[in-house]
C-alpha atoms as a PDB file:
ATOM      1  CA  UNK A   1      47.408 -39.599  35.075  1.00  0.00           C
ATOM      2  CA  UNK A   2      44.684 -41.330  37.232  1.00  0.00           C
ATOM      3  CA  UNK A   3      41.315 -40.330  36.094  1.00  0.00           C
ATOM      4  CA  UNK A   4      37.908 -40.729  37.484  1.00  0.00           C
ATOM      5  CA  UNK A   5      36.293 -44.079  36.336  1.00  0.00           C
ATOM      6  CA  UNK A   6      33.384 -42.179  35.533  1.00  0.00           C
ATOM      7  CA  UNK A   7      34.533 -40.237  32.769  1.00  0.00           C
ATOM      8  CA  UNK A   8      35.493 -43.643  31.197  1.00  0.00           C
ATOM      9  CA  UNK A   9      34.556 -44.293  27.191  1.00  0.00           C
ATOM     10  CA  UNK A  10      33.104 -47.793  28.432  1.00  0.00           C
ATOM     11  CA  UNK A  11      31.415 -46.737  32.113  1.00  0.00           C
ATOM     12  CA  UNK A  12      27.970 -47.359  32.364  1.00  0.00           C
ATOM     13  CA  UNK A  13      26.667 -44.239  33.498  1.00  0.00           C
ATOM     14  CA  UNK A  14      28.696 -41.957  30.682  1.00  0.00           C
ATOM     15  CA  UNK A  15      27.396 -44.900  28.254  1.00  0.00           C
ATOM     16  CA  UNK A  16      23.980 -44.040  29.649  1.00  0.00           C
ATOM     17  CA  UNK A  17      23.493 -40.186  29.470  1.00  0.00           C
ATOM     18  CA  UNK A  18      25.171 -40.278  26.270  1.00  0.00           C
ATOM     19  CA  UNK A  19      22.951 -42.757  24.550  1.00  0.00           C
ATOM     20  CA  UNK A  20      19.428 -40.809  26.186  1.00  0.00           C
ATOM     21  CA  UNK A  21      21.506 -37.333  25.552  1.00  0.00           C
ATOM     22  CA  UNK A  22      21.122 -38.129  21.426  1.00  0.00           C
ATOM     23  CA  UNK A  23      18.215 -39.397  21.567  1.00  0.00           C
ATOM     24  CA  UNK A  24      16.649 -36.084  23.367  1.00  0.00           C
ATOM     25  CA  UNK A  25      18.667 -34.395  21.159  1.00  0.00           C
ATOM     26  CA  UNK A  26      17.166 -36.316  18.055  1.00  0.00           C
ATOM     27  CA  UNK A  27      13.462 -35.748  19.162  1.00  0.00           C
ATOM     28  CA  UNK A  28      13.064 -31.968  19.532  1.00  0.00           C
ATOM     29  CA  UNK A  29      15.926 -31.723  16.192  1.00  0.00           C
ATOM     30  CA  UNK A  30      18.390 -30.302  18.975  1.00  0.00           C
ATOM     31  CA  UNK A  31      16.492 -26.682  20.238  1.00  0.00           C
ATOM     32  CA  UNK A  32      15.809 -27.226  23.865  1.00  0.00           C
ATOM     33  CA  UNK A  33      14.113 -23.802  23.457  1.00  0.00           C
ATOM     34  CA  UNK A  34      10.555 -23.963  25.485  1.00  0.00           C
ATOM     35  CA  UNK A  35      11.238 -27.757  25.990  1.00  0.00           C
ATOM     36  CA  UNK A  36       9.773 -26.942  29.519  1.00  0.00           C
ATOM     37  CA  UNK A  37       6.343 -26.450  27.465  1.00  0.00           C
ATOM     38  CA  UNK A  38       6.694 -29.001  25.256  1.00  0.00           C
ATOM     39  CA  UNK A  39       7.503 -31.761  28.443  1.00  0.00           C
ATOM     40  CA  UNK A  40       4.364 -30.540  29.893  1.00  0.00           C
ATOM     41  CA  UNK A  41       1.866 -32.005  26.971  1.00  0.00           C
ATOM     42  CA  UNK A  42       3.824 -34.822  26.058  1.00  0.00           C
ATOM     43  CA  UNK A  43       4.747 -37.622  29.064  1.00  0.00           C
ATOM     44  CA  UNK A  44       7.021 -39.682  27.152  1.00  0.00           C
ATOM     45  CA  UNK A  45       9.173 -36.510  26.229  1.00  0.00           C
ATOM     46  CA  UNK A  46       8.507 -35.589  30.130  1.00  0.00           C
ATOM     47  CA  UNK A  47      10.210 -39.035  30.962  1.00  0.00           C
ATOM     48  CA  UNK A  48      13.084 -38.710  28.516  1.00  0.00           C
ATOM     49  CA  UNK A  49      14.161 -35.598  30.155  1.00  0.00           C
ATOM     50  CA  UNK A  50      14.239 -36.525  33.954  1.00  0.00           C
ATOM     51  CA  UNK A  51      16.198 -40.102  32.366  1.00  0.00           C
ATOM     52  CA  UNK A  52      18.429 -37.447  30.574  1.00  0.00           C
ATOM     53  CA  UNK A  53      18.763 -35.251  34.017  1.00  0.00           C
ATOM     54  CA  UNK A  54      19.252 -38.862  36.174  1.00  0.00           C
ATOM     55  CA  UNK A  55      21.615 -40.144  33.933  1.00  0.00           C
ATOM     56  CA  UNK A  56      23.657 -36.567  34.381  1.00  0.00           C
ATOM     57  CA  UNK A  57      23.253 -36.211  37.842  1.00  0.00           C
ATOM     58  CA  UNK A  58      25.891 -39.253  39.362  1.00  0.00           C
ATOM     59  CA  UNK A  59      28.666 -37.173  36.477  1.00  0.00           C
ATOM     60  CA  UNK A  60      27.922 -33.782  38.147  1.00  0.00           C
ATOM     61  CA  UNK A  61      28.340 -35.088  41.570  1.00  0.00           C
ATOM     62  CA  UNK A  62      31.689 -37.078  40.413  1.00  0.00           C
ATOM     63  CA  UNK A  63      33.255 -33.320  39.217  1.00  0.00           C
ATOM     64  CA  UNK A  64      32.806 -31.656  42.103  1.00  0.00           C
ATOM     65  CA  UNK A  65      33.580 -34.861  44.658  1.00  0.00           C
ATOM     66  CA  UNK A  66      37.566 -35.068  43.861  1.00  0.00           C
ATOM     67  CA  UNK A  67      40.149 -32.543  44.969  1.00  0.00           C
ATOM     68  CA  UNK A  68      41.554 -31.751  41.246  1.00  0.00           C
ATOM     69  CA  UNK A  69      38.909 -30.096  39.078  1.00  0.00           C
ATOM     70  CA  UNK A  70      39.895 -32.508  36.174  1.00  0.00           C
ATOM     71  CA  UNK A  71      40.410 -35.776  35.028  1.00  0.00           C
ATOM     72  CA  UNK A  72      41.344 -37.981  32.280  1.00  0.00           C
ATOM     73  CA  UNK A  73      41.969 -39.931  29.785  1.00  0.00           C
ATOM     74  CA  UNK A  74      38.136 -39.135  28.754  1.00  0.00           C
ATOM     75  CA  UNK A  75      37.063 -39.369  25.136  1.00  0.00           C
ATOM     76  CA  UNK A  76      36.598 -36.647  23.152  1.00  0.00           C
ATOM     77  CA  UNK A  77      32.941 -37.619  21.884  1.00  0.00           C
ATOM     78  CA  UNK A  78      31.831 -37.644  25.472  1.00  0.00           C
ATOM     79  CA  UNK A  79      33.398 -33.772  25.917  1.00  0.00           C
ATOM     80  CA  UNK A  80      31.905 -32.739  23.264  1.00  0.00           C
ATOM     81  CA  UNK A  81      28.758 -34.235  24.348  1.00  0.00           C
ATOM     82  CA  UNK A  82      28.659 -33.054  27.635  1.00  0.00           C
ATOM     83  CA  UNK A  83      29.633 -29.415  26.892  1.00  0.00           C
ATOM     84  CA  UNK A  84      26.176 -29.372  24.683  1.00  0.00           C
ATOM     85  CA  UNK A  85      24.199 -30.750  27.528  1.00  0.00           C
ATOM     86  CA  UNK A  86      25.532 -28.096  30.185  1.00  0.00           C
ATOM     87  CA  UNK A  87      25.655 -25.038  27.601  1.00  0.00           C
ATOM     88  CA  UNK A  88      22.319 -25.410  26.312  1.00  0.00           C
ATOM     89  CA  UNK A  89      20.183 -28.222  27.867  1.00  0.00           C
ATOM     90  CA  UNK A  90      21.522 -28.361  31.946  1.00  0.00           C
ATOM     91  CA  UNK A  91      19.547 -25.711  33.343  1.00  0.00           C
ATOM     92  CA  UNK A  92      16.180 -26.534  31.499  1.00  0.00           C
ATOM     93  CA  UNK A  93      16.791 -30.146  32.649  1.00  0.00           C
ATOM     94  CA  UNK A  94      17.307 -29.237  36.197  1.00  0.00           C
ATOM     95  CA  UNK A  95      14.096 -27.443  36.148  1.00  0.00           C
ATOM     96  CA  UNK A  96      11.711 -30.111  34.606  1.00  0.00           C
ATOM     97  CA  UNK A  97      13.847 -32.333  37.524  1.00  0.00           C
ATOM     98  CA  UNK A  98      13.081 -30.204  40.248  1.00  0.00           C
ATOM     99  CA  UNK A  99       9.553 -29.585  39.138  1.00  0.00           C
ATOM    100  CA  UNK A 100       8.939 -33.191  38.932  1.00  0.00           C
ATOM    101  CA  UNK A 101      10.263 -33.988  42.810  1.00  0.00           C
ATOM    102  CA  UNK A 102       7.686 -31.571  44.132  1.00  0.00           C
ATOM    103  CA  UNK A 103       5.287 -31.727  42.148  1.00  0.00           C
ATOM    104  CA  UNK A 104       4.807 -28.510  40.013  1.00  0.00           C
ATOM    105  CA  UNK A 105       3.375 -28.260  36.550  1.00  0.00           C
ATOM    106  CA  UNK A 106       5.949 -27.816  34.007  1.00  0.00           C
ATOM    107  CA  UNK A 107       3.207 -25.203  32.559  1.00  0.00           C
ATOM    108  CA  UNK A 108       4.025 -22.762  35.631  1.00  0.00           C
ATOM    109  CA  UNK A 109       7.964 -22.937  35.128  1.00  0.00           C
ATOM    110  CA  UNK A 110       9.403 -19.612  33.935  1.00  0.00           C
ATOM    111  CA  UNK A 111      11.507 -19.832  30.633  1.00  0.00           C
ATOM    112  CA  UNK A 112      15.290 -20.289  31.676  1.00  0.00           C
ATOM    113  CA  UNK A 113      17.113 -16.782  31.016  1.00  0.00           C
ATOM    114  CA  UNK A 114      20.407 -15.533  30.944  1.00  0.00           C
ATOM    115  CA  UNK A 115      24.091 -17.022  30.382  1.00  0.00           C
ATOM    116  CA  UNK A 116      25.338 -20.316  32.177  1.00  0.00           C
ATOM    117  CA  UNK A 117      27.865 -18.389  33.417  1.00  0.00           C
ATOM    118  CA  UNK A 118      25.619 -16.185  35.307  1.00  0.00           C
ATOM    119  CA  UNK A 119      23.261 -18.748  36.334  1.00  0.00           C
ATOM    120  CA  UNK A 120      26.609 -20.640  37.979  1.00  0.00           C
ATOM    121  CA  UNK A 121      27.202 -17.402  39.414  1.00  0.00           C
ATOM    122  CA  UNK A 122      24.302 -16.764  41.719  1.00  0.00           C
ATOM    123  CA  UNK A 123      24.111 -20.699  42.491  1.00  0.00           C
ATOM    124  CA  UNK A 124      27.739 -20.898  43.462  1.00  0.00           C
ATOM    125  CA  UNK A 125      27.111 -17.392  45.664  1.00  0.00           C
ATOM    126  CA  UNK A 126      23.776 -18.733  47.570  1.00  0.00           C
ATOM    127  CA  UNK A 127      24.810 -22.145  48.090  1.00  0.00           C
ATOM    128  CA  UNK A 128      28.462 -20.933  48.966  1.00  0.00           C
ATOM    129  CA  UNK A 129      26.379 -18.467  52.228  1.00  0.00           C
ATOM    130  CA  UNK A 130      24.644 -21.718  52.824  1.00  0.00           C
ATOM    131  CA  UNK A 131      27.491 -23.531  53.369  1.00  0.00           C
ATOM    132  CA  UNK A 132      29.913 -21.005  55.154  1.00  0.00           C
ATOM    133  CA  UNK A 133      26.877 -20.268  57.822  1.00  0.00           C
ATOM    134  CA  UNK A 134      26.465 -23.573  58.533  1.00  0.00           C
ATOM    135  CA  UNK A 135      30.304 -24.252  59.473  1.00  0.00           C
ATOM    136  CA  UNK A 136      30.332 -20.417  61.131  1.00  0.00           C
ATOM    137  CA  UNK A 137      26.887 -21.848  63.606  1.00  0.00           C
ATOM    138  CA  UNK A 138      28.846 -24.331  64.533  1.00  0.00           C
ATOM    139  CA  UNK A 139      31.825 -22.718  65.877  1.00  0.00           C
ATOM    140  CA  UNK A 140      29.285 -19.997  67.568  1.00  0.00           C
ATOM    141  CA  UNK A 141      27.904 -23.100  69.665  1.00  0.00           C
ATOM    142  CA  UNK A 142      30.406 -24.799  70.637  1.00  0.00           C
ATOM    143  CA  UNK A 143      31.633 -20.991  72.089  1.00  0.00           C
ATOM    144  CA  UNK A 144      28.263 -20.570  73.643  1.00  0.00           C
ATOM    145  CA  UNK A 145      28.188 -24.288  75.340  1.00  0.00           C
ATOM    146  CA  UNK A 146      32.120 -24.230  76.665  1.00  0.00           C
ATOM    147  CA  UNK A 147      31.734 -23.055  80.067  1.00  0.00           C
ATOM    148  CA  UNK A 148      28.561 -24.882  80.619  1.00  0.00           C
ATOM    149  CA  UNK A 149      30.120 -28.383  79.651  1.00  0.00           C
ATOM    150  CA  UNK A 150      31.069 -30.450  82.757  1.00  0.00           C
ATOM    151  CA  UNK A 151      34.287 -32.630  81.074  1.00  0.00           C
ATOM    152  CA  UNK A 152      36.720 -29.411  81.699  1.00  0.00           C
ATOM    153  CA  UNK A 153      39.005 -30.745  78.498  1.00  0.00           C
ATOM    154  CA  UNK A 154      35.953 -30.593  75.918  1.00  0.00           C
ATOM    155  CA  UNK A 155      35.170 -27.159  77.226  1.00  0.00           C
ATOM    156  CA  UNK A 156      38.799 -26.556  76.932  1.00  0.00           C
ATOM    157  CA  UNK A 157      39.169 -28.107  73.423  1.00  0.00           C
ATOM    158  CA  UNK A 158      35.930 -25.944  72.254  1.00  0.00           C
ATOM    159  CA  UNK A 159      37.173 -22.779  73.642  1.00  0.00           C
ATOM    160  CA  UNK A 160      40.658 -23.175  72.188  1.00  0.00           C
ATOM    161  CA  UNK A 161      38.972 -24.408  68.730  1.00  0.00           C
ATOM    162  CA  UNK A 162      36.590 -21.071  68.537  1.00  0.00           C
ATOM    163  CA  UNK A 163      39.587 -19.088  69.508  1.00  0.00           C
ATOM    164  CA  UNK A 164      41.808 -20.097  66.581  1.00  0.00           C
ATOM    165  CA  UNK A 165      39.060 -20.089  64.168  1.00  0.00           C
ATOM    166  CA  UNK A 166      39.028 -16.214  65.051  1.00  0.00           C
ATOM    167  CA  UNK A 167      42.268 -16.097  64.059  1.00  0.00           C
ATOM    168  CA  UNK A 168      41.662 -17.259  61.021  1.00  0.00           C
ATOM    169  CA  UNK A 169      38.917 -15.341  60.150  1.00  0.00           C
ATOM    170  CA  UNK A 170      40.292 -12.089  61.335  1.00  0.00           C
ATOM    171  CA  UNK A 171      43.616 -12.233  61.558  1.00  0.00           C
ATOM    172  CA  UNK A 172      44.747 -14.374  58.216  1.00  0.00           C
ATOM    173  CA  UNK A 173      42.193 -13.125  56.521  1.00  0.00           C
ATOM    174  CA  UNK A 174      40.848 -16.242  55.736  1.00  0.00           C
ATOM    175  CA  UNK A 175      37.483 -16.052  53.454  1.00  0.00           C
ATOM    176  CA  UNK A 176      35.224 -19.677  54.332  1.00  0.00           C
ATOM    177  CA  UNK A 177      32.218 -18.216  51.961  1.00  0.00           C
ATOM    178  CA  UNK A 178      34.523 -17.033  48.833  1.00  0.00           C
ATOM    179  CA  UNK A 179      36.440 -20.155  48.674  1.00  0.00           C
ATOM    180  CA  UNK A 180      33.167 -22.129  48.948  1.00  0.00           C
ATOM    181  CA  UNK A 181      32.072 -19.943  45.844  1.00  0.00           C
ATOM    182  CA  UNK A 182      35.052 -19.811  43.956  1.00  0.00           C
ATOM    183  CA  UNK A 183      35.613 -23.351  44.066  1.00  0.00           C
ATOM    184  CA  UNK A 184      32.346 -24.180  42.781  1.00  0.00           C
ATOM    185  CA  UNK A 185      32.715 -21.716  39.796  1.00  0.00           C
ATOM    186  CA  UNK A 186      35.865 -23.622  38.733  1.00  0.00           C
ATOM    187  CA  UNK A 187      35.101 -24.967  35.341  1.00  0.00           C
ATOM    188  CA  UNK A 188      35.907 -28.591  35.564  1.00  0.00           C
ATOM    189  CA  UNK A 189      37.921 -30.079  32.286  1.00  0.00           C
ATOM    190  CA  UNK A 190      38.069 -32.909  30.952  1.00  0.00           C
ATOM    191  CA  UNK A 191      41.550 -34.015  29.676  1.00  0.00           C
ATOM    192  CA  UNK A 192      41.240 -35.642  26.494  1.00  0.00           C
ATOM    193  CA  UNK A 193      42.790 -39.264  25.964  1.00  0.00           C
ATOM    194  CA  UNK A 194      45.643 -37.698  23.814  1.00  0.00           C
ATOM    195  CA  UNK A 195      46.415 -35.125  26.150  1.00  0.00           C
ATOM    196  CA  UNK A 196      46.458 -36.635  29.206  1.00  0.00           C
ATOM    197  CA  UNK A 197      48.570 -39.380  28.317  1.00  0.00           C
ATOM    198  CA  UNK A 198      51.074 -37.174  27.062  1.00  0.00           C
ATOM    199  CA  UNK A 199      51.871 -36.039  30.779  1.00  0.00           C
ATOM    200  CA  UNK A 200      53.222 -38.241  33.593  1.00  0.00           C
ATOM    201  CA  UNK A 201      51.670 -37.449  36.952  1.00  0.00           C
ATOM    202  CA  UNK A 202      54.521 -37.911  38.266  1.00  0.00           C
ATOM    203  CA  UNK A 203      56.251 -34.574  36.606  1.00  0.00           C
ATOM    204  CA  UNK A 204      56.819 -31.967  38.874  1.00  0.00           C
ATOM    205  CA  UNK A 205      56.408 -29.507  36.040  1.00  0.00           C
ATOM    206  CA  UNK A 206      53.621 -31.048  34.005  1.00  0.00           C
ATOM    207  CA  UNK A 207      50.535 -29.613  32.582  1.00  0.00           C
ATOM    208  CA  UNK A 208      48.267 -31.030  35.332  1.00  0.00           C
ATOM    209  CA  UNK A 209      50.660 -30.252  38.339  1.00  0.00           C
ATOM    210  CA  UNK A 210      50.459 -26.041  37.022  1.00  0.00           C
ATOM    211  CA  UNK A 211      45.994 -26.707  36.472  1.00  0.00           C
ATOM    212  CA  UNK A 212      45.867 -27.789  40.085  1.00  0.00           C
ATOM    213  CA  UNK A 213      47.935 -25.129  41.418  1.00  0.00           C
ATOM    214  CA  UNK A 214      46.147 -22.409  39.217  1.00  0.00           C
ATOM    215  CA  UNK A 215      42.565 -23.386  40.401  1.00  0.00           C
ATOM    216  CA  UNK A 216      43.929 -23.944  44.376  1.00  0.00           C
ATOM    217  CA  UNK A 217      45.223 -19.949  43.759  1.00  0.00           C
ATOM    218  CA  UNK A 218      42.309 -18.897  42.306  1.00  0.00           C
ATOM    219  CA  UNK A 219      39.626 -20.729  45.320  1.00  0.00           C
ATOM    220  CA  UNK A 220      42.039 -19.649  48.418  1.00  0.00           C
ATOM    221  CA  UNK A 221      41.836 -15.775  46.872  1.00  0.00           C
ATOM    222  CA  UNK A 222      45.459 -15.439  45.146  1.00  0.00           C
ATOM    223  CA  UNK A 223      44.408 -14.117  41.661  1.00  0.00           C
ATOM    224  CA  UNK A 224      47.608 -12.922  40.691  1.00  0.00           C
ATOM    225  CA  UNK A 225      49.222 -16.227  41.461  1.00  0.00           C
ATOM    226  CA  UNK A 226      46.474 -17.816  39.642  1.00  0.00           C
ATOM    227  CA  UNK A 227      47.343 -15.964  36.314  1.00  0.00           C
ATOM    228  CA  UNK A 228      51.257 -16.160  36.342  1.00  0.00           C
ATOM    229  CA  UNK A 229      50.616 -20.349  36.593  1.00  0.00           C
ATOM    230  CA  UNK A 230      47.809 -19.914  34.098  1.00  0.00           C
ATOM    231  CA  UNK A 231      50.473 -18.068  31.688  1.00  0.00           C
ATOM    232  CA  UNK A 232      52.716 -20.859  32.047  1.00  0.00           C
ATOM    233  CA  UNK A 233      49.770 -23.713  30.965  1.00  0.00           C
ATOM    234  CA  UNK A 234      49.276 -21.373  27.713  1.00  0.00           C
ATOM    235  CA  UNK A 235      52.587 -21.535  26.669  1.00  0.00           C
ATOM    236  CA  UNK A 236      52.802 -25.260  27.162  1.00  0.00           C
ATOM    237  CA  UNK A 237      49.888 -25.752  25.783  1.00  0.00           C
ATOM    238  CA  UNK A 238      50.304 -23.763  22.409  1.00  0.00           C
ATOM    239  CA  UNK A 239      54.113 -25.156  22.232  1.00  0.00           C
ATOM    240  CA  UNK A 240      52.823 -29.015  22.883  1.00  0.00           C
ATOM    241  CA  UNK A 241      49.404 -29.340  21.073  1.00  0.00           C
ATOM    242  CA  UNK A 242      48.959 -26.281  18.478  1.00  0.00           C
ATOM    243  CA  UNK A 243      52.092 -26.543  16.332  1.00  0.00           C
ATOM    244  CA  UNK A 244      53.187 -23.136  17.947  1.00  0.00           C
ATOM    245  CA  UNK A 245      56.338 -21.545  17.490  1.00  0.00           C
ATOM    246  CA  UNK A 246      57.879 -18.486  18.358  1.00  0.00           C
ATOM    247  CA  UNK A 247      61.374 -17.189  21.060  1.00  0.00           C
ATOM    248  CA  UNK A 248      58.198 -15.434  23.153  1.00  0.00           C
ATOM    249  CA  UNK A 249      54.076 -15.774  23.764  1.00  0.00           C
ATOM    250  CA  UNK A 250      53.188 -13.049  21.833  1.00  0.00           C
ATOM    251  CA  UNK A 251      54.729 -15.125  18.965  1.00  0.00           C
ATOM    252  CA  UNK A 252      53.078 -18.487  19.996  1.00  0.00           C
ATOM    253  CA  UNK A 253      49.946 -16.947  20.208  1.00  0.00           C
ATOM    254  CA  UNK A 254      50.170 -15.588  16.555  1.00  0.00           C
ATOM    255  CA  UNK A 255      51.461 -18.759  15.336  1.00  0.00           C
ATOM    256  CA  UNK A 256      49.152 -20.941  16.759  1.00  0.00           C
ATOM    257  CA  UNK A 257      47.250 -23.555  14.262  1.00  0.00           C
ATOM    258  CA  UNK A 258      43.890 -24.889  14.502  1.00  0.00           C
ATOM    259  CA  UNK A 259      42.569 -22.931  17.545  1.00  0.00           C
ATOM    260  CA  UNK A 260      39.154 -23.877  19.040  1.00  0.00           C
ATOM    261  CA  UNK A 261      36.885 -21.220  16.769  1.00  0.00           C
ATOM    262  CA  UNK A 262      35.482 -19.908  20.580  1.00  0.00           C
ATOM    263  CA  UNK A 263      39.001 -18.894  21.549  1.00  0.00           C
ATOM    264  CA  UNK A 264      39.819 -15.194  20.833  1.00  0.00           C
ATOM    265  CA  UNK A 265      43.538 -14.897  20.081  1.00  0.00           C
ATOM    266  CA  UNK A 266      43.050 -11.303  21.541  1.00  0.00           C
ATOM    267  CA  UNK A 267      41.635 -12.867  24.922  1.00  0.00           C
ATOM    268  CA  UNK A 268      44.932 -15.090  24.535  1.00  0.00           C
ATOM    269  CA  UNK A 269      46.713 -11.443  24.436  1.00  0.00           C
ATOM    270  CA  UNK A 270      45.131 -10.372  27.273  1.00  0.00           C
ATOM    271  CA  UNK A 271      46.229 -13.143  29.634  1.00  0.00           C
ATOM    272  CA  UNK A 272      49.698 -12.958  28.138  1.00  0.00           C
ATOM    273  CA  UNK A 273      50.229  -8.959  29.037  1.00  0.00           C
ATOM    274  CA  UNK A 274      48.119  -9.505  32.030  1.00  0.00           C
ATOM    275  CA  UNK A 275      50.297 -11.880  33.837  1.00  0.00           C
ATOM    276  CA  UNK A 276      53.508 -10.580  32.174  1.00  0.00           C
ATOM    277  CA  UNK A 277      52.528  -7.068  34.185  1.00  0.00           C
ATOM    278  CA  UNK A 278      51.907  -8.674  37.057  1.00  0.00           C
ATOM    279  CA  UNK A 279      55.477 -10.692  37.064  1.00  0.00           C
ATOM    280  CA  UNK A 280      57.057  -8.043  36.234  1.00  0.00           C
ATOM    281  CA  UNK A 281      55.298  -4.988  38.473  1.00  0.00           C
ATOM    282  CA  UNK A 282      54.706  -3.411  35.640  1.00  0.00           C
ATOM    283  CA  UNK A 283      52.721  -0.282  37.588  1.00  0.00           C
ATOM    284  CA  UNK A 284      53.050   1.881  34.295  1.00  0.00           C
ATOM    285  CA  UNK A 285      51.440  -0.348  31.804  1.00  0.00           C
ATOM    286  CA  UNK A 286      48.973  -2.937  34.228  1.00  0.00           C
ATOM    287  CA  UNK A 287      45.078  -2.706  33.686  1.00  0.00           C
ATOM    288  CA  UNK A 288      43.743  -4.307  36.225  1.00  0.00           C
ATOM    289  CA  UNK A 289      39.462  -4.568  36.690  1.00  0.00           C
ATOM    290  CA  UNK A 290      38.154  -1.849  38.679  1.00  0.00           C
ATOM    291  CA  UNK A 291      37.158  -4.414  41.204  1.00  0.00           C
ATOM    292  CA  UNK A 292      37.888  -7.657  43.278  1.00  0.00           C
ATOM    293  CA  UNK A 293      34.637  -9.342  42.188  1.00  0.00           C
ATOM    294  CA  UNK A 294      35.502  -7.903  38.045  1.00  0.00           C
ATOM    295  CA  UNK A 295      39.325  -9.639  38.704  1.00  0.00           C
ATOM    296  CA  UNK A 296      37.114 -12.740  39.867  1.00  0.00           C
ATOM    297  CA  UNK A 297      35.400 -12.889  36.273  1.00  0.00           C
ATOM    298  CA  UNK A 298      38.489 -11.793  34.725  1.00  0.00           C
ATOM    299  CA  UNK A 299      40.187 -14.988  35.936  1.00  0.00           C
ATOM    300  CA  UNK A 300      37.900 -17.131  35.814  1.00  0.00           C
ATOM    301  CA  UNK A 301      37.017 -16.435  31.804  1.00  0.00           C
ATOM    302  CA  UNK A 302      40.176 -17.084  31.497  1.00  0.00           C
ATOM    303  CA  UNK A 303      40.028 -20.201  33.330  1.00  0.00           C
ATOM    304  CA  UNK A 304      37.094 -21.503  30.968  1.00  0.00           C
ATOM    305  CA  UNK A 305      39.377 -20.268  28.032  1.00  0.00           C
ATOM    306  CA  UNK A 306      41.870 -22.737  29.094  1.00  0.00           C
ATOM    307  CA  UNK A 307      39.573 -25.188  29.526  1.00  0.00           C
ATOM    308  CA  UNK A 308      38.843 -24.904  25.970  1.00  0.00           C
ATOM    309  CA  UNK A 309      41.971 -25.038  24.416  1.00  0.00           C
ATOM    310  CA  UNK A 310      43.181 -28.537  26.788  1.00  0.00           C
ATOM    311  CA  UNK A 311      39.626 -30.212  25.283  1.00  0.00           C
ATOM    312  CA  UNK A 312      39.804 -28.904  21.950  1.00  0.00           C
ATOM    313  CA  UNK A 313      43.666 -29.673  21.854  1.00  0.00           C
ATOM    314  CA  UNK A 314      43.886 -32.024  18.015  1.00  0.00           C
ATOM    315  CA  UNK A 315      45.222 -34.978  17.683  1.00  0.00           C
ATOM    316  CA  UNK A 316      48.681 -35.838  16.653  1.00  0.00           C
ATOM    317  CA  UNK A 317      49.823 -31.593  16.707  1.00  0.00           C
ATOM    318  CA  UNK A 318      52.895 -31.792  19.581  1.00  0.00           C
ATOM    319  CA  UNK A 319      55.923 -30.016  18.460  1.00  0.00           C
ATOM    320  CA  UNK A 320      58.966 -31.580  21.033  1.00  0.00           C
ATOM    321  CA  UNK A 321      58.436 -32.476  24.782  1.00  0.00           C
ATOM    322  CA  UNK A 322      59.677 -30.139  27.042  1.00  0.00           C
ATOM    323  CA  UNK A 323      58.272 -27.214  29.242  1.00  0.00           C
ATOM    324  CA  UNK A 324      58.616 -23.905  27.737  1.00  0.00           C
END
């Protein structure tokens, strides 16, 4: 599998946030609550906070600048590490960053409230409107300035380029702001070491080939697509790294050893008759969310669900190769 360099054990800038990361950790004994305040009245605790949020800034941009939303072989002490950071310490950070580049008092920052997951919510919606308005402008122009452009091919090529970009839009259906959004609310995983070199890249039918797939479903607006891959990663992922055995899911899921304590076998359920009603337009039995933006954080929890069980996968637990 090729993996970004910078989720390396050895790369400089993973070596970096990890070594400032337990030391910020160490000095405020690991609460991060009202660290905002604390910053404020204390500049050396002030500077070890924007290193911490400088030294995670280059791995953020890395996740989001590939095409898949993973990578490995990373080690697990940096997963672990970096899940702390972004559960409990990201947004706090990214506050005392942005109040130092224009210069506010840390004193007038409001407390960070609610989940991550919401806060990645309403960042992935605005900057998602931001984004899709920007390409939409540019279409509109180019519309506007066709018949006034003298070189009759470039007001040619921009008419026929705003005409099929109608089509898209209103005859495929094709949604520029939702894919923006859902593809930033992707969680990004990080394959451990052990996992990812148990998979080929070149396998048609390996665990990475079905994770790219599901996420490109889920971003373009196929949901039910999205959950009929994710059921198959489940199964090959209880069957390969969590000892699982069973002649169906349900079974797998019940048998399953050593299961990441913030996994809910139940949510495991869920997926499992989810999908299977969906396969098998099951119209009787389905319960589908009430809405298209509930399905959204339907699929996506269980995106993040996934995620947890490929990091928290153990060592040395594979029961034999093959896809399910």
């Amino acid at each position: 599998m090729r993996g970004s360099e910078m989720f390396e054990k050895d790369h400089g800038d993973s070596v970096k946030f990890l070594g400032l990361f337990q030391r910020l950790r160490e000095v405020i004994d690991d609460d991060p609550s009202g660290l905002e305040a604390l910053a404020a009245d204390d500049e050396p605790l002030k500077k070890l906070c924007l290193d911490v949020g400088n030294a995670a800034l280059p791995i953020s941009l890395a996740e989001s600048g590939q095409r898949e939303l993973f990578t490995g072989p990373v080690d697990p002490i940096f997963i672990r590490e970096w899940r702390v950071y972004e559960e409990r310490y990201a947004a706090t950070i990214g506050q005392i960053l942005l109040a130092d580049l224009i210069g506010m008092d840390l004193n007038r920052l409001d407390p960070v409230t609610g989940s991550e997951l919401e806060r990645r919510r309403k960042f992935a919606a605005d900057s998602a409107r931001e984004e899709a308005c920007a390409i939409e402008e540019i279409f509109a122009i180019a519309g506007d300035a066709a018949p006034y452009w003298s070189d009759q091919d470039v007001a040619d090529s921009f008419e026929r380029g705003t005409e099929e970009w109608s089509k898209l839009v209103s005859q495929v259906g094709f949604d520029l702001e939702g894919t923006f959004r859902r593809r930033k609310l992707i969680p990004f995983v990080l394959i451990p070491r052990h996992v990812s070199d148990y998979y080929g890249g070149g396998e048609s039918l390996s665990l990475l080939t079905h994770l790219r797939q599901a996420h490109e479903a889920f971003v373009y607006g196929v949901p039910f697509a999205a959950l009929a891959l994710m059921r198959s990663i489940l199964e090959l992922v209880l069957k390969m790294h969590y000892q699982a055995t069973g002649k169906d899911l349900t079974e797998l899921i019940d048998s399953a050893k050593s299961i990441p304590q913030t996994v809910s076998k139940a949510k495991l359920h869920r997926l499992r008759m989810l999908a299977n009603d969906i396969l098998h337009v099951n119209r009787q039995s389905i319960r589908l969310p009430s809405s298209q933006e509930e399905l959204e954080r339907e699929v996506l929890s269980f995106l993040l669900l996934l995620r947890t069980l490929i990091e928290g996968a153990p060592r040395g637990q594979r029961a034999n190769r093959g896809w399910p």
